[in-house]
PDB file of N, CA and C in Angstrom:
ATOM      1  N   UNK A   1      15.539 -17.294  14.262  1.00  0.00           N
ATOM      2  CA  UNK A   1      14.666 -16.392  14.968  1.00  0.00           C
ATOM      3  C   UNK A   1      13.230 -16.696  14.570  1.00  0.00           C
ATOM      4  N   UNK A   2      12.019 -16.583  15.432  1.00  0.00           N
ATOM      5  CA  UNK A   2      10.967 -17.036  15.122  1.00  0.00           C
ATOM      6  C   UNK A   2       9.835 -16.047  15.895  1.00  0.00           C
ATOM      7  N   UNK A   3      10.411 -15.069  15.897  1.00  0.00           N
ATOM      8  CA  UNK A   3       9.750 -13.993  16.721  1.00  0.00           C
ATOM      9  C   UNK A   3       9.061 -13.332  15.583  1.00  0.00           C
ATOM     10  N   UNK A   4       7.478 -13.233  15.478  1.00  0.00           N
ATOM     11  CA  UNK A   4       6.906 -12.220  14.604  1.00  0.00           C
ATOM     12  C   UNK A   4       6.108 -11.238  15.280  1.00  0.00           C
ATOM     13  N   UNK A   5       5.968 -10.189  14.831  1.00  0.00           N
ATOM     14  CA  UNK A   5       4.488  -9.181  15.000  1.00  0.00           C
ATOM     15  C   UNK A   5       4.176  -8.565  14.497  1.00  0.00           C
ATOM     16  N   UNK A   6       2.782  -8.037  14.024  1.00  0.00           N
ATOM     17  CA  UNK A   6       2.385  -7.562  13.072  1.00  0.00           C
ATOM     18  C   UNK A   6       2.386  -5.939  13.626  1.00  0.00           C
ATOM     19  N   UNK A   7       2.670  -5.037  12.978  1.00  0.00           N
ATOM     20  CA  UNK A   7       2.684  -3.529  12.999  1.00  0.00           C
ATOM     21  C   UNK A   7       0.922  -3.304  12.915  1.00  0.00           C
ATOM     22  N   UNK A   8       0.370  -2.972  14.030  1.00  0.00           N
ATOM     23  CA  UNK A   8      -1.273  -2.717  13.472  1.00  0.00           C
ATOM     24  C   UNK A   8      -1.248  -1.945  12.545  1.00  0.00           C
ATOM     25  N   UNK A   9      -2.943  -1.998  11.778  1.00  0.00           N
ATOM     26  CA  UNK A   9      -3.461  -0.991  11.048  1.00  0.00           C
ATOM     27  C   UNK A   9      -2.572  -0.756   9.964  1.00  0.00           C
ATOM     28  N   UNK A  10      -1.642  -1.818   9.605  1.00  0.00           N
ATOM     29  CA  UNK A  10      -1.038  -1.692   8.261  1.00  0.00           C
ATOM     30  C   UNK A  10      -1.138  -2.678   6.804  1.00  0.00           C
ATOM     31  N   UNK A  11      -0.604  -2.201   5.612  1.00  0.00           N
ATOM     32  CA  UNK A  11       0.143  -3.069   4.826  1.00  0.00           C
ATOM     33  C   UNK A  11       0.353  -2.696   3.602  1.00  0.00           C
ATOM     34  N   UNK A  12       0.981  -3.620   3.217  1.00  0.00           N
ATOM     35  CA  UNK A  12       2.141  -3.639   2.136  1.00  0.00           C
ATOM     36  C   UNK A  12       1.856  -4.361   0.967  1.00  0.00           C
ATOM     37  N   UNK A  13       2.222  -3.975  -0.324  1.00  0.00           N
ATOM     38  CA  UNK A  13       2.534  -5.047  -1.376  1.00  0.00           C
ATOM     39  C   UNK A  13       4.080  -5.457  -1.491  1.00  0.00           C
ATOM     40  N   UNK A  14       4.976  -4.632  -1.323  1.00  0.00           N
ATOM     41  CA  UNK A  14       6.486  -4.521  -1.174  1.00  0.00           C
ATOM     42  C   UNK A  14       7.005  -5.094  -0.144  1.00  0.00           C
ATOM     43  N   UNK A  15       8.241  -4.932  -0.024  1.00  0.00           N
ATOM     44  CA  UNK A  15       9.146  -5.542   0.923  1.00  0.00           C
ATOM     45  C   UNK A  15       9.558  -4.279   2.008  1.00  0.00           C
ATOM     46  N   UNK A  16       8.979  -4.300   3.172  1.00  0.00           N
ATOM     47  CA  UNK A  16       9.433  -3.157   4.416  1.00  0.00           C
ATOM     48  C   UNK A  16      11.244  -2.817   4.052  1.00  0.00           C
ATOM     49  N   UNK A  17      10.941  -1.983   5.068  1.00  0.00           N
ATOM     50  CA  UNK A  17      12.549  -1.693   5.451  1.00  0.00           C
ATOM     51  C   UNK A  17      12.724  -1.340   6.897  1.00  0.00           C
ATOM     52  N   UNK A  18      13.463  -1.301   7.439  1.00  0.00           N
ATOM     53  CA  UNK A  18      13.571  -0.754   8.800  1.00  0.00           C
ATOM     54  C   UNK A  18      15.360  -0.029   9.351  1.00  0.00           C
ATOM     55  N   UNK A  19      15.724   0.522  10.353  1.00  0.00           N
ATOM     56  CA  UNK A  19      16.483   1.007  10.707  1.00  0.00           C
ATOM     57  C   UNK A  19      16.475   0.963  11.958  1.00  0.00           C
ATOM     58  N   UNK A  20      17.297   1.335  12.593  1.00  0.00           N
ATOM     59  CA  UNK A  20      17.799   1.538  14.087  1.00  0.00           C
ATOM     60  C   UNK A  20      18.164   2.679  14.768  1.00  0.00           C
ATOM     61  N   UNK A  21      17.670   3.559  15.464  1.00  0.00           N
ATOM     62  CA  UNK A  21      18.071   4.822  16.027  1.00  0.00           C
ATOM     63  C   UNK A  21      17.755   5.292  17.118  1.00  0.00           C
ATOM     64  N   UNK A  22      18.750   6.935  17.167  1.00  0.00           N
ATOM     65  CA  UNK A  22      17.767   7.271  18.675  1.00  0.00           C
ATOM     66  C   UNK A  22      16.753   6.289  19.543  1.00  0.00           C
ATOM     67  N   UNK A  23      17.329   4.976  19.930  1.00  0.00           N
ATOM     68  CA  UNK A  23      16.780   4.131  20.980  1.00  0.00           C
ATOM     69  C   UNK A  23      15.405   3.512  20.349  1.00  0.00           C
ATOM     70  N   UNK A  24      15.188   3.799  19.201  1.00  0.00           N
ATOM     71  CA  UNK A  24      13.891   3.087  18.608  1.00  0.00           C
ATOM     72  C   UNK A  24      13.938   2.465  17.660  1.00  0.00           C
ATOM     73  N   UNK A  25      13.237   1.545  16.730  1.00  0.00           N
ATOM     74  CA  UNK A  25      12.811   0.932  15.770  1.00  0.00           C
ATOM     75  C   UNK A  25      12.670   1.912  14.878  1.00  0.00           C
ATOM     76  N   UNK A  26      12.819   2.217  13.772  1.00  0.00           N
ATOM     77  CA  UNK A  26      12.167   2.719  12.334  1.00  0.00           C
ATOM     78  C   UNK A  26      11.423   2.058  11.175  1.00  0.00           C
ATOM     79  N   UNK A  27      10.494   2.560  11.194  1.00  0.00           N
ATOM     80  CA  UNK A  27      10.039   1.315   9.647  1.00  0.00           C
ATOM     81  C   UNK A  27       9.200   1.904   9.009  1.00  0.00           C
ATOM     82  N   UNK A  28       9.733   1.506   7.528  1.00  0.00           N
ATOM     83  CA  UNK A  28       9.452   2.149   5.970  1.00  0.00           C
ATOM     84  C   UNK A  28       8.618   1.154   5.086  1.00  0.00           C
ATOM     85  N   UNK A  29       7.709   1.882   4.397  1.00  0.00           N
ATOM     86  CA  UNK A  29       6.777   0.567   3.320  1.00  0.00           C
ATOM     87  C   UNK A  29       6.411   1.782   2.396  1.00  0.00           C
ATOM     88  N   UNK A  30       5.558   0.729   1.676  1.00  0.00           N
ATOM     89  CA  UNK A  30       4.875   1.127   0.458  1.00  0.00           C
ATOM     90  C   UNK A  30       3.265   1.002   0.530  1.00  0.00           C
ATOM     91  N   UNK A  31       2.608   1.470   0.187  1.00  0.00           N
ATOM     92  CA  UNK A  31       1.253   1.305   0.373  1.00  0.00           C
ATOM     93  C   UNK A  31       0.621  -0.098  -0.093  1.00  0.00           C
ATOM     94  N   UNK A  32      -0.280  -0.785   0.436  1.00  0.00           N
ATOM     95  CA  UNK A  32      -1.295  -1.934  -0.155  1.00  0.00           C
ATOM     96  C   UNK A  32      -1.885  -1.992  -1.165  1.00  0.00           C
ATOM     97  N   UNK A  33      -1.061  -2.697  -2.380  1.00  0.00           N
ATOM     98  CA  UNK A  33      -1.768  -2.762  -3.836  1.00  0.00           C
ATOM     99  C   UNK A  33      -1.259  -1.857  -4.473  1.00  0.00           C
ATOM    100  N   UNK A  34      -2.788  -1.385  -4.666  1.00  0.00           N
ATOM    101  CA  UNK A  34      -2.411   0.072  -5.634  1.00  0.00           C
ATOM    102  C   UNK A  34      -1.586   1.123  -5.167  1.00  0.00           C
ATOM    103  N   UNK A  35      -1.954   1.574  -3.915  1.00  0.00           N
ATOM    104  CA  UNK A  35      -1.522   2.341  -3.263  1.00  0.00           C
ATOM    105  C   UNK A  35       0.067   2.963  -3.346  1.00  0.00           C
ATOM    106  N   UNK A  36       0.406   3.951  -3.768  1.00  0.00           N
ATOM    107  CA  UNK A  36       2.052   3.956  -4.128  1.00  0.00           C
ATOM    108  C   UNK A  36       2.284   5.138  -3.133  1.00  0.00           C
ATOM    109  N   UNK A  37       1.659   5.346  -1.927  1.00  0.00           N
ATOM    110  CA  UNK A  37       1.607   6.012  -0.727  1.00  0.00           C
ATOM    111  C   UNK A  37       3.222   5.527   0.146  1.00  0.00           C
ATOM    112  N   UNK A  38       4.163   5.882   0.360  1.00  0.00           N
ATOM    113  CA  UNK A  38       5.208   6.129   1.526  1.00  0.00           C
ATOM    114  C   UNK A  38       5.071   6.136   2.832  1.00  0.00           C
ATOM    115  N   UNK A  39       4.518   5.209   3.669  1.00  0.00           N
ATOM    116  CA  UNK A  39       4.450   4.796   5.297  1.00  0.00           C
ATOM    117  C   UNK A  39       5.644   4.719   6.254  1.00  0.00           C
ATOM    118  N   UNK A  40       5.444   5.296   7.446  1.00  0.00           N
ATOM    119  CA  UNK A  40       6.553   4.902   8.659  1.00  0.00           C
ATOM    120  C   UNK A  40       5.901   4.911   9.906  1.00  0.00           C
ATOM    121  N   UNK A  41       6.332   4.425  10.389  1.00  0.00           N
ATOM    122  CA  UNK A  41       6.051   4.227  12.133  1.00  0.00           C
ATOM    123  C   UNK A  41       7.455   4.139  12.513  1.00  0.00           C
ATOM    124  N   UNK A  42       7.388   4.112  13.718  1.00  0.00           N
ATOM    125  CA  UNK A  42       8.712   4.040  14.769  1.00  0.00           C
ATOM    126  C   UNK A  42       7.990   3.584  16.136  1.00  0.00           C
ATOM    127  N   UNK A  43       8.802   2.762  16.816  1.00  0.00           N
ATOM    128  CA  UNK A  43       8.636   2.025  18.213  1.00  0.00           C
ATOM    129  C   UNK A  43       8.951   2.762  19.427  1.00  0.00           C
ATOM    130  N   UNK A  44       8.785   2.315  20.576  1.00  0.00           N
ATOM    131  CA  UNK A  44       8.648   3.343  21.525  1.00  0.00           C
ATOM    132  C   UNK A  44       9.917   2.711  22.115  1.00  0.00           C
ATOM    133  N   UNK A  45      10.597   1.618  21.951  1.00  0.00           N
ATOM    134  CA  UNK A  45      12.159   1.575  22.280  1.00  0.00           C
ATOM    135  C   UNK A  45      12.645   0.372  21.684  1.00  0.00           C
ATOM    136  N   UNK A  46      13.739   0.145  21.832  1.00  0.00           N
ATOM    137  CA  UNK A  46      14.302  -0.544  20.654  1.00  0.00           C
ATOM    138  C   UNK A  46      14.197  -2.563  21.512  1.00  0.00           C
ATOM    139  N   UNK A  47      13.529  -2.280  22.898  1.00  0.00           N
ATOM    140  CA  UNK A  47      13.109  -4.051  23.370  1.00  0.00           C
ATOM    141  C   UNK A  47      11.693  -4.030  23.949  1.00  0.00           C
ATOM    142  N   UNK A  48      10.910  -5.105  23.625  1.00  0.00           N
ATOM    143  CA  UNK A  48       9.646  -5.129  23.588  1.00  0.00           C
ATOM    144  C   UNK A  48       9.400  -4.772  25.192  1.00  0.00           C
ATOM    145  N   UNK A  49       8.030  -4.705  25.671  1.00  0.00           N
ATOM    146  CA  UNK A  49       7.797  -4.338  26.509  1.00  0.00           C
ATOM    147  C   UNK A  49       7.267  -5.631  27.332  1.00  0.00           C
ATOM    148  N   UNK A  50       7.864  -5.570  28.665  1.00  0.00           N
ATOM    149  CA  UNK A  50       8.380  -6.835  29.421  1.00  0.00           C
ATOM    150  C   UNK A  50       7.391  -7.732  29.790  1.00  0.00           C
ATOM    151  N   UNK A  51       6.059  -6.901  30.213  1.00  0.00           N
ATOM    152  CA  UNK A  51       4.968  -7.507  29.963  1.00  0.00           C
ATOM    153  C   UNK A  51       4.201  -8.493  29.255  1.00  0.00           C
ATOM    154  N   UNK A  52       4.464  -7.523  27.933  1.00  0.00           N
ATOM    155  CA  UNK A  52       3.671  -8.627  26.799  1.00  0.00           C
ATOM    156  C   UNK A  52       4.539  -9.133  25.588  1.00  0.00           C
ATOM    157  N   UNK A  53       5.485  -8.785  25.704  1.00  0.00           N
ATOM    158  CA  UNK A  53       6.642  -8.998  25.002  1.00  0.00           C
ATOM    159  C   UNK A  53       6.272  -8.510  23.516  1.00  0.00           C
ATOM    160  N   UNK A  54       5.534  -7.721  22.972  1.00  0.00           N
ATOM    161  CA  UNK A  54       5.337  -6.826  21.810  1.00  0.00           C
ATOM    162  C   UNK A  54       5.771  -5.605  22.129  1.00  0.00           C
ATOM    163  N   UNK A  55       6.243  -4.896  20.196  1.00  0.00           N
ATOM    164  CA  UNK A  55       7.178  -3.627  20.586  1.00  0.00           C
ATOM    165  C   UNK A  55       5.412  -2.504  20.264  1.00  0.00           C
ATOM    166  N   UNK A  56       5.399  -1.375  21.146  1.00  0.00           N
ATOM    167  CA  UNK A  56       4.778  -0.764  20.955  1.00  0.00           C
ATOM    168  C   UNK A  56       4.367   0.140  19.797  1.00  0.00           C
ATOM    169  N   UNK A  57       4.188   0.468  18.852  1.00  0.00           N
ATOM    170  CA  UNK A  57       4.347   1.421  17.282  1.00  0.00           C
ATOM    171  C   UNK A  57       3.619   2.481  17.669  1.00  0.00           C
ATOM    172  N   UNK A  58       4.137   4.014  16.773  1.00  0.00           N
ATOM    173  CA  UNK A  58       3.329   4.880  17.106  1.00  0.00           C
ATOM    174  C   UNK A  58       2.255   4.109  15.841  1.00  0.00           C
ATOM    175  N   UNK A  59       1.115   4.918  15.430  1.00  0.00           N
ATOM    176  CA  UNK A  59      -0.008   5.200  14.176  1.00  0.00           C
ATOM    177  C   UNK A  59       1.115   5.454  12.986  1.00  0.00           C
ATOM    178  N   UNK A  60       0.683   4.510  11.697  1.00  0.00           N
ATOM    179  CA  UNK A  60       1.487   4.852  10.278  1.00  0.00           C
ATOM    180  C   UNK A  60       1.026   6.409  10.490  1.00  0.00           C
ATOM    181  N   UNK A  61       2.049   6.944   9.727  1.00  0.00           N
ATOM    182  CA  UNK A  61       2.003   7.893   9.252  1.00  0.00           C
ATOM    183  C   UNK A  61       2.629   8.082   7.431  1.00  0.00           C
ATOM    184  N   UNK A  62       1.779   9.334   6.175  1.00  0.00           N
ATOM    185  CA  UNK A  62       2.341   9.080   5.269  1.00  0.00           C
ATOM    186  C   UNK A  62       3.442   9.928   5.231  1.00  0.00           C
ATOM    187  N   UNK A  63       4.161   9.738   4.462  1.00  0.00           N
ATOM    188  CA  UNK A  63       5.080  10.513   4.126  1.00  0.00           C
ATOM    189  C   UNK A  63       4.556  11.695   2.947  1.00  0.00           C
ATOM    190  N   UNK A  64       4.387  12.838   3.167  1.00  0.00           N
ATOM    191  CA  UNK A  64       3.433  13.695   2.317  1.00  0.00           C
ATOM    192  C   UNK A  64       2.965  13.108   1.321  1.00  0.00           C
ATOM    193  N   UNK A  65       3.590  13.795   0.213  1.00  0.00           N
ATOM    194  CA  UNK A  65       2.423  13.301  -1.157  1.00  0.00           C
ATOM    195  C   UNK A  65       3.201  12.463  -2.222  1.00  0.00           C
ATOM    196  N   UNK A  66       4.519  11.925  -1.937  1.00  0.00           N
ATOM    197  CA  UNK A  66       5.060  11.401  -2.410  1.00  0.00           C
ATOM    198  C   UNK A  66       4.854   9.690  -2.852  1.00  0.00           C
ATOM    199  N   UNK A  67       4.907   9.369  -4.031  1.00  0.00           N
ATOM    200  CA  UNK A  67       4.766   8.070  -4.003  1.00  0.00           C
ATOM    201  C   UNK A  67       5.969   6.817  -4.222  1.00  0.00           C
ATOM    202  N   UNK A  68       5.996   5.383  -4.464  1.00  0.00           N
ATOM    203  CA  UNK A  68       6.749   4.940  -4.772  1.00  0.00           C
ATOM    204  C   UNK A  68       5.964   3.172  -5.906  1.00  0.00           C
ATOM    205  N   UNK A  69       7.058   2.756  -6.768  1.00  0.00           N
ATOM    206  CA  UNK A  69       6.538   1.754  -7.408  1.00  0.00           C
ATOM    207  C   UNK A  69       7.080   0.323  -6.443  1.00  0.00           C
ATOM    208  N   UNK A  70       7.409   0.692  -5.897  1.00  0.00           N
ATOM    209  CA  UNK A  70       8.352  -0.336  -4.878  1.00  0.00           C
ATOM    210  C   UNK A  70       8.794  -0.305  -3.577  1.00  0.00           C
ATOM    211  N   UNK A  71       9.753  -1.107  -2.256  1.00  0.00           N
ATOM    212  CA  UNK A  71       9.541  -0.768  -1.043  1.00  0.00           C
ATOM    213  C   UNK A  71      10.614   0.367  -1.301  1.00  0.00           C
ATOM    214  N   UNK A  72      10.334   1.288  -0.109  1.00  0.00           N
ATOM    215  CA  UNK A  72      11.504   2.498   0.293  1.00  0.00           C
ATOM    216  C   UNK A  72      12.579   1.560   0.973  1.00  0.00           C
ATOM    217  N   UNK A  73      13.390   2.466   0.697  1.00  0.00           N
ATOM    218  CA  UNK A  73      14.831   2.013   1.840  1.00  0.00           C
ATOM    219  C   UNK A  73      14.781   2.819   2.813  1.00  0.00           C
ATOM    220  N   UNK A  74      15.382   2.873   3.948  1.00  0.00           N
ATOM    221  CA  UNK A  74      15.636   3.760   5.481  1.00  0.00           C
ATOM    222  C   UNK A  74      16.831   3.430   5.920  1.00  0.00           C
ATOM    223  N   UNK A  75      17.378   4.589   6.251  1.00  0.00           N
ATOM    224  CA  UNK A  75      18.842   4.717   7.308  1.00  0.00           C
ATOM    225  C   UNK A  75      18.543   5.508   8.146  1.00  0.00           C
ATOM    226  N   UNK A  76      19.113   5.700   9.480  1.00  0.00           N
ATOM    227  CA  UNK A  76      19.316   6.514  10.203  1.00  0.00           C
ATOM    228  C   UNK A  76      20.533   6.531  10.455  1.00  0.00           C
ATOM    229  N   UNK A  77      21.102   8.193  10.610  1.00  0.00           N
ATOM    230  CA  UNK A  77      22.729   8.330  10.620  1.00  0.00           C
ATOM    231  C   UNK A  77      22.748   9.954  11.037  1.00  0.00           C
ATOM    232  N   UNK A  78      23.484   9.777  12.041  1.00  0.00           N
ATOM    233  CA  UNK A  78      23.708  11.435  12.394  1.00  0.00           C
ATOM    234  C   UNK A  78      22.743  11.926  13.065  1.00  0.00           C
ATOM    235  N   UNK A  79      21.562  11.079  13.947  1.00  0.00           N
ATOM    236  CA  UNK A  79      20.159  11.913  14.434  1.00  0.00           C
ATOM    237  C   UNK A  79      19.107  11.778  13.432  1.00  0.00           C
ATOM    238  N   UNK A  80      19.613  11.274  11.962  1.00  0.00           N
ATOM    239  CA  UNK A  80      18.356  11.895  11.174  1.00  0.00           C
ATOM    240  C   UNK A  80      17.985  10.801  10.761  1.00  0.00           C
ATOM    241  N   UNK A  81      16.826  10.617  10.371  1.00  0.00           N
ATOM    242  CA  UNK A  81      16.239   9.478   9.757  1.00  0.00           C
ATOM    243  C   UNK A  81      15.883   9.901   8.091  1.00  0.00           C
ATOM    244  N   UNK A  82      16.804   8.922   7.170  1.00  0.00           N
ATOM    245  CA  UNK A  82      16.710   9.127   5.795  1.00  0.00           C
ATOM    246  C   UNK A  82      16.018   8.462   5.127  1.00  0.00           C
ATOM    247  N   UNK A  83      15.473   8.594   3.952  1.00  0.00           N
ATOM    248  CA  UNK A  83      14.452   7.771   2.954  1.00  0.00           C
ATOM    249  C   UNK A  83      14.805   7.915   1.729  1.00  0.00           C
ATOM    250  N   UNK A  84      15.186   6.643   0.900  1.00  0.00           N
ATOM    251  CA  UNK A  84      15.267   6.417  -0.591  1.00  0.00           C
ATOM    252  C   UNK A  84      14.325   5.627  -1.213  1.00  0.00           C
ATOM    253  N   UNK A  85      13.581   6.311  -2.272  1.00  0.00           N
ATOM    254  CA  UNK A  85      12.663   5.527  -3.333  1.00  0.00           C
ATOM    255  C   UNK A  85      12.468   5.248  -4.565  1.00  0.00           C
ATOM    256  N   UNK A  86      12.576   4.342  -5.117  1.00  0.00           N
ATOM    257  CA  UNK A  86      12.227   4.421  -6.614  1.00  0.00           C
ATOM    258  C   UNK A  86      10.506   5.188  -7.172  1.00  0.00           C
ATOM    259  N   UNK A  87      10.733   6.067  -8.219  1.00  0.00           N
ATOM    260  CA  UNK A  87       9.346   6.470  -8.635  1.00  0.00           C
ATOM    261  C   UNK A  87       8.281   5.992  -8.737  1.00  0.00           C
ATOM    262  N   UNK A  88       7.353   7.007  -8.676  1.00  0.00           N
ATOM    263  CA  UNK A  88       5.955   6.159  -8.421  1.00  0.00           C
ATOM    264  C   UNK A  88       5.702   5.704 -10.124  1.00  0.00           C
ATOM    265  N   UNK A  89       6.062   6.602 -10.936  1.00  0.00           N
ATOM    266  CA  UNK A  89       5.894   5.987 -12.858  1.00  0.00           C
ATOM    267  C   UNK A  89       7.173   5.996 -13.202  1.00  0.00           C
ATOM    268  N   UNK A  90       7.871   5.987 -12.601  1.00  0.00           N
ATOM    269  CA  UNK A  90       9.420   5.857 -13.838  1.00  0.00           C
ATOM    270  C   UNK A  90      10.422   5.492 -13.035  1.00  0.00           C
ATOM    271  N   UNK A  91      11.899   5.407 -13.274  1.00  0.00           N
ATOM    272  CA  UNK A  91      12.770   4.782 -12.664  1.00  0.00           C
ATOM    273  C   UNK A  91      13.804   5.644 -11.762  1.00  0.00           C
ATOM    274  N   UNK A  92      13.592   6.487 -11.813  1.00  0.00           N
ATOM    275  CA  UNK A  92      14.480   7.995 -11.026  1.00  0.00           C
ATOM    276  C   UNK A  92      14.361   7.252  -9.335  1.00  0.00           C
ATOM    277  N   UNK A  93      15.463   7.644  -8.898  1.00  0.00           N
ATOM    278  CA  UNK A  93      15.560   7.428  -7.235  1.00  0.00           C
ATOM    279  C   UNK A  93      15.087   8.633  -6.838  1.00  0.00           C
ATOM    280  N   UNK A  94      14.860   8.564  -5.883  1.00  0.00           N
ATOM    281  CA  UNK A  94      14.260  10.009  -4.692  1.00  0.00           C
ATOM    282  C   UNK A  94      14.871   9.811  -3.416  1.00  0.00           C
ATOM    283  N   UNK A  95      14.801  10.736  -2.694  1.00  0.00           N
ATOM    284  CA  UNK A  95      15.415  10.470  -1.436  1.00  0.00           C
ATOM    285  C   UNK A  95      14.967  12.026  -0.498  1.00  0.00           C
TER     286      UNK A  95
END
């Protein structure tokens, strides 16, 4: 596969995550650098748009005030969209 695109107005020091749901894309990060900020966006359907062949993203949004030292994980299951993280100073999972 050799298909890339960049998510505007973002980035990462970590490794993304993403999921599949309710007919859209999901996607999970970590903030740029320092930043131990919790990011997601989601796509406006799960195949690019026929036109320009890019998937549309809403605006990152954070995930409140929570941080992480590393990328989040994401599932979606049951309607809901879930999030697991390692701590922003210590080793405890969150979710």
């Amino acid at each position: 596969m050799d298909y890339k695109q960049q998510v505007p107005n973002t980035g990462t020091s970590a490794a993304p995550a993403w999921a599949r749901g309710n007919g859209q894309l999901w996607l999970a990060w970590k903030g740029e650098g320092s930043d131990p900020g919790i990011y997601w966006s989601t796509s406006s359907g799960l195949l690019p748009d026929s036109t320009t062949g890019q998937y549309a993203f809403q605006p990152q949004t954070q995930v409140g005030s929570v941080g992480t030292s590393a990328g989040p994980a994401i599932a979606y299951c049951n309607k809901a969209v879930y999030l697991a993280w390692k701590g922003k100073s210590d080793s405890s999972i969150l979710w």
